[in-house]
C-alpha atoms as a PDB file:
ATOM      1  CA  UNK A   1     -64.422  75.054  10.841  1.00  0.00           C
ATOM      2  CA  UNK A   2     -66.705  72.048  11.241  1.00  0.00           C
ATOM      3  CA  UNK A   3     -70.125  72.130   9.493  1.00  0.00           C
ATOM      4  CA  UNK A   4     -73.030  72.475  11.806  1.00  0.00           C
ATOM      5  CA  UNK A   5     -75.427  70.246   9.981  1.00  0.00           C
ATOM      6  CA  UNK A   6     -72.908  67.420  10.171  1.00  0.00           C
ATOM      7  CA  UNK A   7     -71.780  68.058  13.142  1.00  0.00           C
ATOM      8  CA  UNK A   8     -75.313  68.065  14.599  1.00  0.00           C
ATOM      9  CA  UNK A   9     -76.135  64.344  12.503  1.00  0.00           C
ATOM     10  CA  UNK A  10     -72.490  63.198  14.053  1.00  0.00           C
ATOM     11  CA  UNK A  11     -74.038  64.290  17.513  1.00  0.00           C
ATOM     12  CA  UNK A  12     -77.395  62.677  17.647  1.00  0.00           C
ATOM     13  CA  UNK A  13     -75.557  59.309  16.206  1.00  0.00           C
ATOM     14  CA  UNK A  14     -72.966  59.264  18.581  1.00  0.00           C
ATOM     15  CA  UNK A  15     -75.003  60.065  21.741  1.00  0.00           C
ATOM     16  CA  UNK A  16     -77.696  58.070  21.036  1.00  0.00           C
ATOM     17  CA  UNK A  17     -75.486  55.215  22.279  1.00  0.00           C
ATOM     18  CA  UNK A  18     -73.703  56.350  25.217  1.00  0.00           C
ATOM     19  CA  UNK A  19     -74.850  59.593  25.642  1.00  0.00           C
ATOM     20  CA  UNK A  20     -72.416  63.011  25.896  1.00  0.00           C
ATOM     21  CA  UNK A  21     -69.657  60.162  26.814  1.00  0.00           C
ATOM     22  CA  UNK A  22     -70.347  58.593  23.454  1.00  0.00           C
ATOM     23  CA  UNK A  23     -69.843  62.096  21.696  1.00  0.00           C
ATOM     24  CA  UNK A  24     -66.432  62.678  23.318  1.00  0.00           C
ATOM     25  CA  UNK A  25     -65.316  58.856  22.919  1.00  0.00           C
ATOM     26  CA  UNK A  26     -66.481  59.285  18.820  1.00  0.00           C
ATOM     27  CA  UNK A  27     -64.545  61.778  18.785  1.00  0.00           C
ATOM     28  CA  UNK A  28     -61.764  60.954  20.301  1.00  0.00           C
ATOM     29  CA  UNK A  29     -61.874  57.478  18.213  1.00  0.00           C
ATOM     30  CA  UNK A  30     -61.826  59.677  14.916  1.00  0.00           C
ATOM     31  CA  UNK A  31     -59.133  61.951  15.723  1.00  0.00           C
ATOM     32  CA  UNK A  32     -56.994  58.973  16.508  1.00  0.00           C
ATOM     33  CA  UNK A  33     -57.462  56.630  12.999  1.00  0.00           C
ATOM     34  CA  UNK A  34     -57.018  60.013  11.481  1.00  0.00           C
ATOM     35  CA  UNK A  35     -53.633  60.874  13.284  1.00  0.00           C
ATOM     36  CA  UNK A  36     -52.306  56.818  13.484  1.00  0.00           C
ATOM     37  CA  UNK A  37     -50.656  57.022  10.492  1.00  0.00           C
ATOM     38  CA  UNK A  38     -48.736  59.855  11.861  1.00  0.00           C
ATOM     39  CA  UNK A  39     -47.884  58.280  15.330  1.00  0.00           C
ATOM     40  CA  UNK A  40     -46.622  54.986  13.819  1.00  0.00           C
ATOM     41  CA  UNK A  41     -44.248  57.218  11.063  1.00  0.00           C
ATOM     42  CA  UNK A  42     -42.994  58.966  14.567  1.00  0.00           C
ATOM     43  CA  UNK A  43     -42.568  55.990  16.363  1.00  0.00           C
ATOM     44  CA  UNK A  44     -40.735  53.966  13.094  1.00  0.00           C
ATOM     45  CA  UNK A  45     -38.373  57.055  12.761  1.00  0.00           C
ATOM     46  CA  UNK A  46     -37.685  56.850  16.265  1.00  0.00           C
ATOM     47  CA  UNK A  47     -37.274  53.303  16.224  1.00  0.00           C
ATOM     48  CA  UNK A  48     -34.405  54.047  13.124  1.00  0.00           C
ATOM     49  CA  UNK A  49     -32.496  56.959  13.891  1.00  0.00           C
ATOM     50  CA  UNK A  50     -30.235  56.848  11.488  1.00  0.00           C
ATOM     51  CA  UNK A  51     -32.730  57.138   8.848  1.00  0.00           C
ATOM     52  CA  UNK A  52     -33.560  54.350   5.690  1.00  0.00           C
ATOM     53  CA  UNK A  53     -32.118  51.305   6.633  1.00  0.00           C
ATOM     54  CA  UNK A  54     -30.861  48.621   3.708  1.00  0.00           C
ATOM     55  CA  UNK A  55     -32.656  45.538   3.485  1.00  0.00           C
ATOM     56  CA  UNK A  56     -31.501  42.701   1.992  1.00  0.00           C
ATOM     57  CA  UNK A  57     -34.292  40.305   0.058  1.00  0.00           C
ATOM     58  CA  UNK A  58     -33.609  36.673  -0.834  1.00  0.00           C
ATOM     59  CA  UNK A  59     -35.671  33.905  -2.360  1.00  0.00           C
ATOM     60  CA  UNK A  60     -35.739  31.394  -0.039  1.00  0.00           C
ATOM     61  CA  UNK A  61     -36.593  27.581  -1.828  1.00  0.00           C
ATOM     62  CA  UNK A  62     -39.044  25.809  -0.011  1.00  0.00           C
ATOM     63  CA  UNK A  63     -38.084  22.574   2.680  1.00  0.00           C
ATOM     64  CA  UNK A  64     -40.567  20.026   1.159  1.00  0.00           C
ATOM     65  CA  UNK A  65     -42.066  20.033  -2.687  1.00  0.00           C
ATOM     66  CA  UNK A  66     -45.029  21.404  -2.869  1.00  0.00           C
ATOM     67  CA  UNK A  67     -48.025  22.044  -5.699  1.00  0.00           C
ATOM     68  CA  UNK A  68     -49.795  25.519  -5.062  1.00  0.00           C
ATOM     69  CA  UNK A  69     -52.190  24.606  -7.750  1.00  0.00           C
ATOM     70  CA  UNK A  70     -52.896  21.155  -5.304  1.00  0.00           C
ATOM     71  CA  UNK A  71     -53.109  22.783  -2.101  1.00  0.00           C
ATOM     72  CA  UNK A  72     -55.456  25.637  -3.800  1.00  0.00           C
ATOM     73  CA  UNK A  73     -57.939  22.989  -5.030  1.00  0.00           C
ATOM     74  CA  UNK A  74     -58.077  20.570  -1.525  1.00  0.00           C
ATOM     75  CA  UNK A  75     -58.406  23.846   0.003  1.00  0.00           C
ATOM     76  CA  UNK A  76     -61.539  24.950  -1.845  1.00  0.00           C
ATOM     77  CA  UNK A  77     -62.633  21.029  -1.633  1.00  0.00           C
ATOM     78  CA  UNK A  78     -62.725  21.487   1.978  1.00  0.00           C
ATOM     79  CA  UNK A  79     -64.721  24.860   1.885  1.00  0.00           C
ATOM     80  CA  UNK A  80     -67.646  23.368  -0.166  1.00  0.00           C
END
């Protein structure tokens, strides 16, 4: 059950932009952050059917020598 007080606040805000549209586009917009969690898990599964798959992690050494320390600093000399 949705409260009526919020839903009335939710209302105004939304419609005061685009009208009843912007109510039904609100909620619509809601409904699917809430549920996009859910649709990329389903897709992912689908994606892996035969459930976890292994992954293999290796350090990989860098082509050229590099300072992070010396790229941090020219970086925040450029910013300033």
């Amino acid at each position: 059950m949705i409260d009526e007080d919020l839903w009335e606040m939710f209302k105004a805000k939304a419609s005061s932009k685009k009208g009843l549209k912007g109510v039904s586009r609100a909620v619509e917009e809601a409904l699917g952050e809430e549920l996009s969690e859910q649709v990329v898990t389903e897709a992912l599964e689908k994606m892996s059917p035969g459930g976890l798959v292994e992954l293999e992690v290796r350090p990989v050494k860098p082509k050229i020598a590099t300072s992070a320390g010396k790229v941090i600093r020219e970086l925040r000399e450029q910013a300033v």
